[in-house]
PDB file of N, CA and C in Angstrom:
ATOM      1  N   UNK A   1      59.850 -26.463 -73.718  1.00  0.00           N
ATOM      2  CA  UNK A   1      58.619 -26.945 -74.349  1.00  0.00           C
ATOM      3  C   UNK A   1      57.382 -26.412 -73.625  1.00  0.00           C
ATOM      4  N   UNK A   2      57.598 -26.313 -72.115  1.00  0.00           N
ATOM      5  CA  UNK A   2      56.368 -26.066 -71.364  1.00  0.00           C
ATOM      6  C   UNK A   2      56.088 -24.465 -71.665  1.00  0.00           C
ATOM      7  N   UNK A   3      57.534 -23.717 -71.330  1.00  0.00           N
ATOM      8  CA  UNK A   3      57.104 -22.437 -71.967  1.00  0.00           C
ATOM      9  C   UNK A   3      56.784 -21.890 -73.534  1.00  0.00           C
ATOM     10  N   UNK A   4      57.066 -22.560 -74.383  1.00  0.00           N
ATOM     11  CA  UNK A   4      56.502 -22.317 -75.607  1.00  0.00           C
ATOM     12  C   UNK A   4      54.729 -22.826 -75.815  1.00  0.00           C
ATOM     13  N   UNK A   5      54.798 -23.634 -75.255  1.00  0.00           N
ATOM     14  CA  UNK A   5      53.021 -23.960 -74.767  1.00  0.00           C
ATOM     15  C   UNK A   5      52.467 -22.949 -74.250  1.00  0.00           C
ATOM     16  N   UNK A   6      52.643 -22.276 -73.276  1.00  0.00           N
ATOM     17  CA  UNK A   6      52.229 -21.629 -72.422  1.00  0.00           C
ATOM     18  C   UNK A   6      51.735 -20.067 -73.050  1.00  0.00           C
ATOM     19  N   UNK A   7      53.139 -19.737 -73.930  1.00  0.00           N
ATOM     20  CA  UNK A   7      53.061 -18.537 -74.906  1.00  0.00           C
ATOM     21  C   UNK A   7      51.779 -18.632 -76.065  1.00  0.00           C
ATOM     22  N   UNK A   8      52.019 -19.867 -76.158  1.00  0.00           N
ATOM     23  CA  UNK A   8      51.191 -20.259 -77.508  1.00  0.00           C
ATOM     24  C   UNK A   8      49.636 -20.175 -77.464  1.00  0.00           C
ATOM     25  N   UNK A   9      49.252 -20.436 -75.581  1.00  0.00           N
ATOM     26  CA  UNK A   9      48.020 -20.447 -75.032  1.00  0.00           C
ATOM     27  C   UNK A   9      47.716 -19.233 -74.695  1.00  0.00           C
ATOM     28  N   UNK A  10      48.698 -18.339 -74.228  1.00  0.00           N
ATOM     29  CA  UNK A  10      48.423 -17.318 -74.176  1.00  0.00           C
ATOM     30  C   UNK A  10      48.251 -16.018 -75.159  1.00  0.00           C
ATOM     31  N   UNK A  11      49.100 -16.611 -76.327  1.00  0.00           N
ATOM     32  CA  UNK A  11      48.498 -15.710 -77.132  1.00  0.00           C
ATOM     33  C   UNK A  11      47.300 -15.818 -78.237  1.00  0.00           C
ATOM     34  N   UNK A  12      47.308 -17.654 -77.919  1.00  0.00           N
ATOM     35  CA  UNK A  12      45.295 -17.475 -78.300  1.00  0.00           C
ATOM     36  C   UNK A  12      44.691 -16.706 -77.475  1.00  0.00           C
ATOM     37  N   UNK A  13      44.200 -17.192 -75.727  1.00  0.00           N
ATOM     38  CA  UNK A  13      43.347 -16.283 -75.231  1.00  0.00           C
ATOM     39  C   UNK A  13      43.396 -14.746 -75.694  1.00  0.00           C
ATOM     40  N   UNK A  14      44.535 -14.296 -75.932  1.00  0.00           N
ATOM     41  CA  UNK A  14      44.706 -12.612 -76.417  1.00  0.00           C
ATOM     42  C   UNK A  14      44.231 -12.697 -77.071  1.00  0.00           C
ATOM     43  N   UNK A  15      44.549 -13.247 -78.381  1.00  0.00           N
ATOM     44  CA  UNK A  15      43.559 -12.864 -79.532  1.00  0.00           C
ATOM     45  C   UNK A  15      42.146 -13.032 -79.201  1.00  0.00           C
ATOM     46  N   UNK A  16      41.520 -14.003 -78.896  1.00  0.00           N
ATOM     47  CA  UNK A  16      40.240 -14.365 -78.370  1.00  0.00           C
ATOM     48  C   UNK A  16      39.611 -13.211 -78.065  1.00  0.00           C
ATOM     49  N   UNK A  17      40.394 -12.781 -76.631  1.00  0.00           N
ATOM     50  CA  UNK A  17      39.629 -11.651 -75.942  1.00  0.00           C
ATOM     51  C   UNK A  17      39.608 -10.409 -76.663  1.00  0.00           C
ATOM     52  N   UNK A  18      40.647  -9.935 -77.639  1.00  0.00           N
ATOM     53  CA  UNK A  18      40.179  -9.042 -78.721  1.00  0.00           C
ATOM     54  C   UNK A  18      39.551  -8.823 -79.295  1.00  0.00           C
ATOM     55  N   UNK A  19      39.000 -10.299 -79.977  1.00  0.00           N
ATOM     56  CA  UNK A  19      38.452 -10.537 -81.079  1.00  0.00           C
ATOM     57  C   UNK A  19      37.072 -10.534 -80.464  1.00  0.00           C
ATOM     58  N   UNK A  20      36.469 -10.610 -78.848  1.00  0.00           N
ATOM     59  CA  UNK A  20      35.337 -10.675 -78.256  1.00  0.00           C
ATOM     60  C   UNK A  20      34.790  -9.168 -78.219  1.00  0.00           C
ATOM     61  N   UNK A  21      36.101  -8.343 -77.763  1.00  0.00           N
ATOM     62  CA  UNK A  21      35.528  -7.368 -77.089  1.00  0.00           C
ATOM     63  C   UNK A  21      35.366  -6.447 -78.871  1.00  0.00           C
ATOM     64  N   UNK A  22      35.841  -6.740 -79.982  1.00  0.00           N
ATOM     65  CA  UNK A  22      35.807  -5.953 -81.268  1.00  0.00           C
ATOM     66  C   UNK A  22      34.110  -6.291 -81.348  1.00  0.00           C
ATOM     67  N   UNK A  23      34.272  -7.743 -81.464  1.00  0.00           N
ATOM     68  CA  UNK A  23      32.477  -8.053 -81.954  1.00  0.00           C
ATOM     69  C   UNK A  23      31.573  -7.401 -81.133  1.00  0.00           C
ATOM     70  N   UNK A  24      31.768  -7.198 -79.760  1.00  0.00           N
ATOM     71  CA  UNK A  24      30.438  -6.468 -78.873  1.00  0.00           C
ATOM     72  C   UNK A  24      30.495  -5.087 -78.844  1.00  0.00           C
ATOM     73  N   UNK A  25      31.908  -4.260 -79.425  1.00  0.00           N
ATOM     74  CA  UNK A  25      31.764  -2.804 -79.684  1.00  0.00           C
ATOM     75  C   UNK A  25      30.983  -2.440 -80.866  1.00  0.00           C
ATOM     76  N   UNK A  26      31.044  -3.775 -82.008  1.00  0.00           N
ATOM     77  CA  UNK A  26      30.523  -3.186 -83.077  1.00  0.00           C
ATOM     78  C   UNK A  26      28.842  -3.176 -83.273  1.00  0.00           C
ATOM     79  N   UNK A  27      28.188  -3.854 -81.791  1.00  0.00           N
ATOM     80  CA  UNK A  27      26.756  -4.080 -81.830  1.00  0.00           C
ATOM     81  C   UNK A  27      26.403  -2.415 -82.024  1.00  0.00           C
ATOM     82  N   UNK A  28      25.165  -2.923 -82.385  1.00  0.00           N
ATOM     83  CA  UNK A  28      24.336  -1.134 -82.866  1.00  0.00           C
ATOM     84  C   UNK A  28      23.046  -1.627 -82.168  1.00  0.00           C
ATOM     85  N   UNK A  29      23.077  -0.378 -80.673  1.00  0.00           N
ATOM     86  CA  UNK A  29      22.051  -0.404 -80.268  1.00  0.00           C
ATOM     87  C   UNK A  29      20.478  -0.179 -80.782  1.00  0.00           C
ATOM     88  N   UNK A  30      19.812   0.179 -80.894  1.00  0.00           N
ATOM     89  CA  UNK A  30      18.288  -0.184 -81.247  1.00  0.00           C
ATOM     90  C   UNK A  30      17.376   0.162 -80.433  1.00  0.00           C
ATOM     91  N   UNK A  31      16.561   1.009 -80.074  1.00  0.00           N
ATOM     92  CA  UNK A  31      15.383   0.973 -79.787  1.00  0.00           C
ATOM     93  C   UNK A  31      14.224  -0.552 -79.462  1.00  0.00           C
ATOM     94  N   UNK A  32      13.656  -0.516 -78.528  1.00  0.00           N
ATOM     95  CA  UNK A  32      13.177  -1.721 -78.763  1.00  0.00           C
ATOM     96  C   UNK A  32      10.970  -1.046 -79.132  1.00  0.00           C
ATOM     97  N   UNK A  33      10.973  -0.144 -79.812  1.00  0.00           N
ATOM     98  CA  UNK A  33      10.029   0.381 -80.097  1.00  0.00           C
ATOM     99  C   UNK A  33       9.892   0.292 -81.649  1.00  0.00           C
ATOM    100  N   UNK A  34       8.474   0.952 -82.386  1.00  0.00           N
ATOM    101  CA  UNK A  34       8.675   0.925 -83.516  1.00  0.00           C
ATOM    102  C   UNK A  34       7.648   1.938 -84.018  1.00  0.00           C
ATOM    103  N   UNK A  35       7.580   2.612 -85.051  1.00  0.00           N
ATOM    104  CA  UNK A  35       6.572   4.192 -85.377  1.00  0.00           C
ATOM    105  C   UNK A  35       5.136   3.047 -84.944  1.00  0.00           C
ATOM    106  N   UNK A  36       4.246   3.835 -84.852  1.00  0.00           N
ATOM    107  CA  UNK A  36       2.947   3.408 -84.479  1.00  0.00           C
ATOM    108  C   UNK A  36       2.591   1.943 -82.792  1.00  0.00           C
ATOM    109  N   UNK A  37       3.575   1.953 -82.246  1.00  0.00           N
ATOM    110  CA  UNK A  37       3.624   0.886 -80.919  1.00  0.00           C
ATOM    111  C   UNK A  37       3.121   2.529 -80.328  1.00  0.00           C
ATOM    112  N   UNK A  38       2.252   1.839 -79.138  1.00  0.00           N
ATOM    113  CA  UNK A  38       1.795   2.968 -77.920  1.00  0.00           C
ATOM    114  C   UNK A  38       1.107   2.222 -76.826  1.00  0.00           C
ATOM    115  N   UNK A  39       1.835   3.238 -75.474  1.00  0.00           N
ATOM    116  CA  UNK A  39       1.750   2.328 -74.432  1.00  0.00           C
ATOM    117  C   UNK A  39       0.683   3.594 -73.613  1.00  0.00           C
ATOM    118  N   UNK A  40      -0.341   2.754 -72.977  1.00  0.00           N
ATOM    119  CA  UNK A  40      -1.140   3.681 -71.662  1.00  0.00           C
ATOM    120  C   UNK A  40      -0.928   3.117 -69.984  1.00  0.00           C
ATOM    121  N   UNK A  41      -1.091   4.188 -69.669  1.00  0.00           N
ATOM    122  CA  UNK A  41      -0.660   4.450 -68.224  1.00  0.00           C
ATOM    123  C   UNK A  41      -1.795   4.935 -67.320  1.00  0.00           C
ATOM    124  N   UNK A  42      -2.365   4.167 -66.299  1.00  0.00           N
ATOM    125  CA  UNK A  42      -3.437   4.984 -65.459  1.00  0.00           C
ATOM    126  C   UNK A  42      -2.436   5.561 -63.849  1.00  0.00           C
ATOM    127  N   UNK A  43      -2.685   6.545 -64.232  1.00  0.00           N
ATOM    128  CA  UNK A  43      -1.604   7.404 -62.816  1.00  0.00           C
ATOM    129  C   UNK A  43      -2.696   7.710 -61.718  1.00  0.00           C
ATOM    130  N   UNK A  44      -2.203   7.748 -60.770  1.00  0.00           N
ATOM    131  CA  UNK A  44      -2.809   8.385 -59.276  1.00  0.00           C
ATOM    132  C   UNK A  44      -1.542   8.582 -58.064  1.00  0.00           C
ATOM    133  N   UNK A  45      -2.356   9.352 -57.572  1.00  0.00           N
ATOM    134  CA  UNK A  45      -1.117  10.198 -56.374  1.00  0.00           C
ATOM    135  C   UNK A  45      -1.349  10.091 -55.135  1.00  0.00           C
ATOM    136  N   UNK A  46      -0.354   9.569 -54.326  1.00  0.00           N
ATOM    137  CA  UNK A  46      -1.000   9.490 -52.815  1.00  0.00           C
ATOM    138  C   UNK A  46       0.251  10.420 -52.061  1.00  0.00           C
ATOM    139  N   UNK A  47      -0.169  10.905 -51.092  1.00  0.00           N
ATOM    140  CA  UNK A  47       0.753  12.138 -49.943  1.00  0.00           C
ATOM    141  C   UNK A  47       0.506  11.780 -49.278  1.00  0.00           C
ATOM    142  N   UNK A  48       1.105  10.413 -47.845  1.00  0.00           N
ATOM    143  CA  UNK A  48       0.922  10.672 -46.495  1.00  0.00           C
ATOM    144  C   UNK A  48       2.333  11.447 -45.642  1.00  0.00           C
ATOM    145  N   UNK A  49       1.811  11.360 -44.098  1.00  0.00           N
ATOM    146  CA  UNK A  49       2.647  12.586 -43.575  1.00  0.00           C
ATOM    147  C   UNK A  49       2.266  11.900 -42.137  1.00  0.00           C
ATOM    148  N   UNK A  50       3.273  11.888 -41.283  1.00  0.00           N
ATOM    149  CA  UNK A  50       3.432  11.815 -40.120  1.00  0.00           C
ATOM    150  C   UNK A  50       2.503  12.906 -38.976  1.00  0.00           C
ATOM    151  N   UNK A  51       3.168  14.266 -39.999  1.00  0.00           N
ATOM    152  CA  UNK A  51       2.613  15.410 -38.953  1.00  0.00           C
ATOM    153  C   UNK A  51       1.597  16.103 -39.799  1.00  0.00           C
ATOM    154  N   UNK A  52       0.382  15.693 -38.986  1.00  0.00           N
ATOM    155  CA  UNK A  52      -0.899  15.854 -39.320  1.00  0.00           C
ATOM    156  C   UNK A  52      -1.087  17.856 -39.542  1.00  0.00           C
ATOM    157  N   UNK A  53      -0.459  18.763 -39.238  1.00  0.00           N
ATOM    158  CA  UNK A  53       0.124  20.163 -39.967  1.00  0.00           C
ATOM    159  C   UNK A  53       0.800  20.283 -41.232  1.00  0.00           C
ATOM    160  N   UNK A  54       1.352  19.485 -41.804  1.00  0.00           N
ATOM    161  CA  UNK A  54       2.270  19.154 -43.136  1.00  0.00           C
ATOM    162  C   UNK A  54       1.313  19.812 -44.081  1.00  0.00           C
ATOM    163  N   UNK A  55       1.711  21.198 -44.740  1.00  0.00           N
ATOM    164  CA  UNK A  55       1.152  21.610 -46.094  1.00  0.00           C
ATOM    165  C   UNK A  55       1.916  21.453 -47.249  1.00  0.00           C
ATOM    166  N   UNK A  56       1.346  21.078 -48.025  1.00  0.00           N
ATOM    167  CA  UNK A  56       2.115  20.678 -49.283  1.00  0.00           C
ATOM    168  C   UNK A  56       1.624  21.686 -50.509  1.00  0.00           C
ATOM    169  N   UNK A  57       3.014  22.251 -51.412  1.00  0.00           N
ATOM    170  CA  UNK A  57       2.291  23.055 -52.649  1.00  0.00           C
ATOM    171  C   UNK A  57       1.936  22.411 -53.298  1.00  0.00           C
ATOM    172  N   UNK A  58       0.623  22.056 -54.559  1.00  0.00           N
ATOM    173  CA  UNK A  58       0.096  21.836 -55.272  1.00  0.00           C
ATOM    174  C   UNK A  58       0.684  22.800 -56.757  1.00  0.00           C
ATOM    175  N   UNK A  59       1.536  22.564 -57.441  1.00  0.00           N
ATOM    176  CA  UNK A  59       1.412  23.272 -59.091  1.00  0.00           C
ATOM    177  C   UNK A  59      -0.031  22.979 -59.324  1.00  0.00           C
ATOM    178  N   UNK A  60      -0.149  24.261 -60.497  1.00  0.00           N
ATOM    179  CA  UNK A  60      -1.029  24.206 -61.031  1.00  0.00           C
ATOM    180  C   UNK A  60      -1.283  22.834 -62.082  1.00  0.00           C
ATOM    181  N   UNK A  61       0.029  22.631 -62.609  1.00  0.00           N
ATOM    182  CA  UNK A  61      -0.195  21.730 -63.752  1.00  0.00           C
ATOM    183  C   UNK A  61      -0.634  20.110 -62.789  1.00  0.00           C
ATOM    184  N   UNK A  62      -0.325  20.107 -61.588  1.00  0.00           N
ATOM    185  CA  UNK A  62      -0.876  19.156 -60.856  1.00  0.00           C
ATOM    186  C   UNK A  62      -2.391  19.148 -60.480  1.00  0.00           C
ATOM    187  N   UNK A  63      -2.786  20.540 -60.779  1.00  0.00           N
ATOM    188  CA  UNK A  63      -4.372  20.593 -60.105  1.00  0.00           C
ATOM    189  C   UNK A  63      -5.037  19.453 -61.333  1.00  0.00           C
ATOM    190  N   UNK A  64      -5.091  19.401 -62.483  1.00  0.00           N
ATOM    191  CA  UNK A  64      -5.658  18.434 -63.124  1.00  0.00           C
ATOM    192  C   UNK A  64      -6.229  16.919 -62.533  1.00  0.00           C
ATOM    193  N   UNK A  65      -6.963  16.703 -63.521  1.00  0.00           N
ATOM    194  CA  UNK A  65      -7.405  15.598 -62.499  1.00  0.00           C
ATOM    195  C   UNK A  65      -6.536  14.323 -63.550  1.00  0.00           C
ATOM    196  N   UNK A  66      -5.526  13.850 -64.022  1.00  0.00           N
ATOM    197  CA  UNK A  66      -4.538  12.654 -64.916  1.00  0.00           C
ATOM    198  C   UNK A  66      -4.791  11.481 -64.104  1.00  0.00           C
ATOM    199  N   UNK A  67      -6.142  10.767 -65.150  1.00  0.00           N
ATOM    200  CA  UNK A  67      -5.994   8.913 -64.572  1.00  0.00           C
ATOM    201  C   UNK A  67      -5.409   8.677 -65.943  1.00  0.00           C
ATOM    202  N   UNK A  68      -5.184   9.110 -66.399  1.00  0.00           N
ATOM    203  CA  UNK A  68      -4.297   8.446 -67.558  1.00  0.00           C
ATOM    204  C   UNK A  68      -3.252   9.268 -68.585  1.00  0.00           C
ATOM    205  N   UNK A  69      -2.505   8.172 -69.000  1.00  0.00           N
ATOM    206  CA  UNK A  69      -1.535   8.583 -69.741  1.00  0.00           C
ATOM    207  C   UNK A  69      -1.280   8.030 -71.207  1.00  0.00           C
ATOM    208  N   UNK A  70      -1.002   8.550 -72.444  1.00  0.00           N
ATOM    209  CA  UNK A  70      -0.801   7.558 -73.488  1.00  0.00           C
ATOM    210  C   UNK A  70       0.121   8.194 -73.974  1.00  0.00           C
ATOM    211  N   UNK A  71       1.430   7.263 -74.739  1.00  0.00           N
ATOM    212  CA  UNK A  71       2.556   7.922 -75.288  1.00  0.00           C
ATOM    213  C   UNK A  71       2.310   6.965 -76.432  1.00  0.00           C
ATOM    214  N   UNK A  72       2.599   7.967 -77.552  1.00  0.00           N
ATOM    215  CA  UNK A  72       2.051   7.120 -78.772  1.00  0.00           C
ATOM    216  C   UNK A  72       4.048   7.353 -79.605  1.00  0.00           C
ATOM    217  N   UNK A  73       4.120   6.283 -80.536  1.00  0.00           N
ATOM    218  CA  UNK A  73       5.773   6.628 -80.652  1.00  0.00           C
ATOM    219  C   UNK A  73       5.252   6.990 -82.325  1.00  0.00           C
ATOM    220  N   UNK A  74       5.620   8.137 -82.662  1.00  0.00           N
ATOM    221  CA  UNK A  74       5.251   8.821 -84.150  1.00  0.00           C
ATOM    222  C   UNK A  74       6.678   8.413 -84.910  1.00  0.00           C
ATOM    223  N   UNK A  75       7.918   7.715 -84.735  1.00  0.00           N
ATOM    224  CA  UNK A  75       9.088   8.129 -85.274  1.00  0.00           C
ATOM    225  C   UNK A  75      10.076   7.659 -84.748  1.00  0.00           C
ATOM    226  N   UNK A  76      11.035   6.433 -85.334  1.00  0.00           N
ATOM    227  CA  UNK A  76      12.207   6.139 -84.570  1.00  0.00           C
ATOM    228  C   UNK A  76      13.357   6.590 -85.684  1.00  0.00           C
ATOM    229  N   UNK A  77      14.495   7.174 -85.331  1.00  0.00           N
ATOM    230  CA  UNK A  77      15.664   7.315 -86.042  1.00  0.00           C
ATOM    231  C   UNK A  77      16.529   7.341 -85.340  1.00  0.00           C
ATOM    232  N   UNK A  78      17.439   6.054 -85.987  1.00  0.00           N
ATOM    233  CA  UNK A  78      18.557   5.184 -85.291  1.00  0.00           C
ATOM    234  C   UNK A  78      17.960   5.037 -83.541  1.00  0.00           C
ATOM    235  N   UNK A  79      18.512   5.169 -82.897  1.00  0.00           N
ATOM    236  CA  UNK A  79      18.482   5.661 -81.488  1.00  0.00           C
ATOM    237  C   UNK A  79      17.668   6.967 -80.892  1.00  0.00           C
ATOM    238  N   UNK A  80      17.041   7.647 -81.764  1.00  0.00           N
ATOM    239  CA  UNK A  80      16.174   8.288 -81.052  1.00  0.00           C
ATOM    240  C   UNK A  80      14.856   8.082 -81.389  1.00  0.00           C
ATOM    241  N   UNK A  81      14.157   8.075 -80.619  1.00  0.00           N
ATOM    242  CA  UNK A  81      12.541   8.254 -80.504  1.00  0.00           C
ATOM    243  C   UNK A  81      11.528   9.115 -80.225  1.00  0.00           C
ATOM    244  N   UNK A  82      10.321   9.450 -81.608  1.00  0.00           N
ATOM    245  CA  UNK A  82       9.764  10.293 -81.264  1.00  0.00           C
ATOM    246  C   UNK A  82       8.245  10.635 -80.600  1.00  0.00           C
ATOM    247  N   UNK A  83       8.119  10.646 -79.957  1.00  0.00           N
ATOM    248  CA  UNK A  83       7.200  10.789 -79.469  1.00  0.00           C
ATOM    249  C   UNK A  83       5.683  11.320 -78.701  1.00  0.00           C
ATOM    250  N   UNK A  84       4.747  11.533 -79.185  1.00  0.00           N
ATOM    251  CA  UNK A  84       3.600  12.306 -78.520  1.00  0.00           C
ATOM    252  C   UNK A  84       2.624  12.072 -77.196  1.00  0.00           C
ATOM    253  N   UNK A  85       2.898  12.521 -76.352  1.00  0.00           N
ATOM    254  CA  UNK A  85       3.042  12.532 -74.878  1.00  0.00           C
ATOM    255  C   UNK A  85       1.169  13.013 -74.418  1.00  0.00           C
ATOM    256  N   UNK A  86      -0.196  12.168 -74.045  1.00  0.00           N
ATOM    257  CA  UNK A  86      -1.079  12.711 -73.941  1.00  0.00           C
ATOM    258  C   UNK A  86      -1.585  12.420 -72.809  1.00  0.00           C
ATOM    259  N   UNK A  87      -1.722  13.780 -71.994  1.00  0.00           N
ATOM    260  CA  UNK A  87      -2.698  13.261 -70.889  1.00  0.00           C
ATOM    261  C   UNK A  87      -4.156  13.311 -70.516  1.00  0.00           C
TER     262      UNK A  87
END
């Protein structure tokens, strides 16, 4: 009796845990954005250095002077997002 209980419990939890892990494979991820949402960003850069000789290269695309940033979202499909990037 104890082992037919036991089977009986155990093959609920099985099913259970099947039946858990089916429902959370079938979620459909999402974006949490939407066409026209846009986010800004004020950037700045700091370089310290121990050894007061330390030269550092500068890119050109760094010589700019970027206090800000805005990414505007033009376009979501399914899982991807599109987006226009302004500095």
């Amino acid at each position: 009796m104890i082992k037919h209980r036991l089977r009986v419990t155990t093959l609920i939890l099985f099913l259970f845990l099947i039946f858990s892990i089916e429902a959370t494979l079938a979620e459909t991820w999402r974006p949490g954005v939407v066409e026209g949402d846009f986010f800004c960003y004020e950037m700045y850069g700091v370089f310290t250095s121990s050894d007061p000789n330390e030269v550092i290269e500068v890119s050109a695309f760094e010589h700019s002077i970027t206090d800000k940033v805005r990414i505007d979202i033009i376009g979501v499909s399914g899982s991807v997002v599109h987006q226009i990037y302004t500095l």
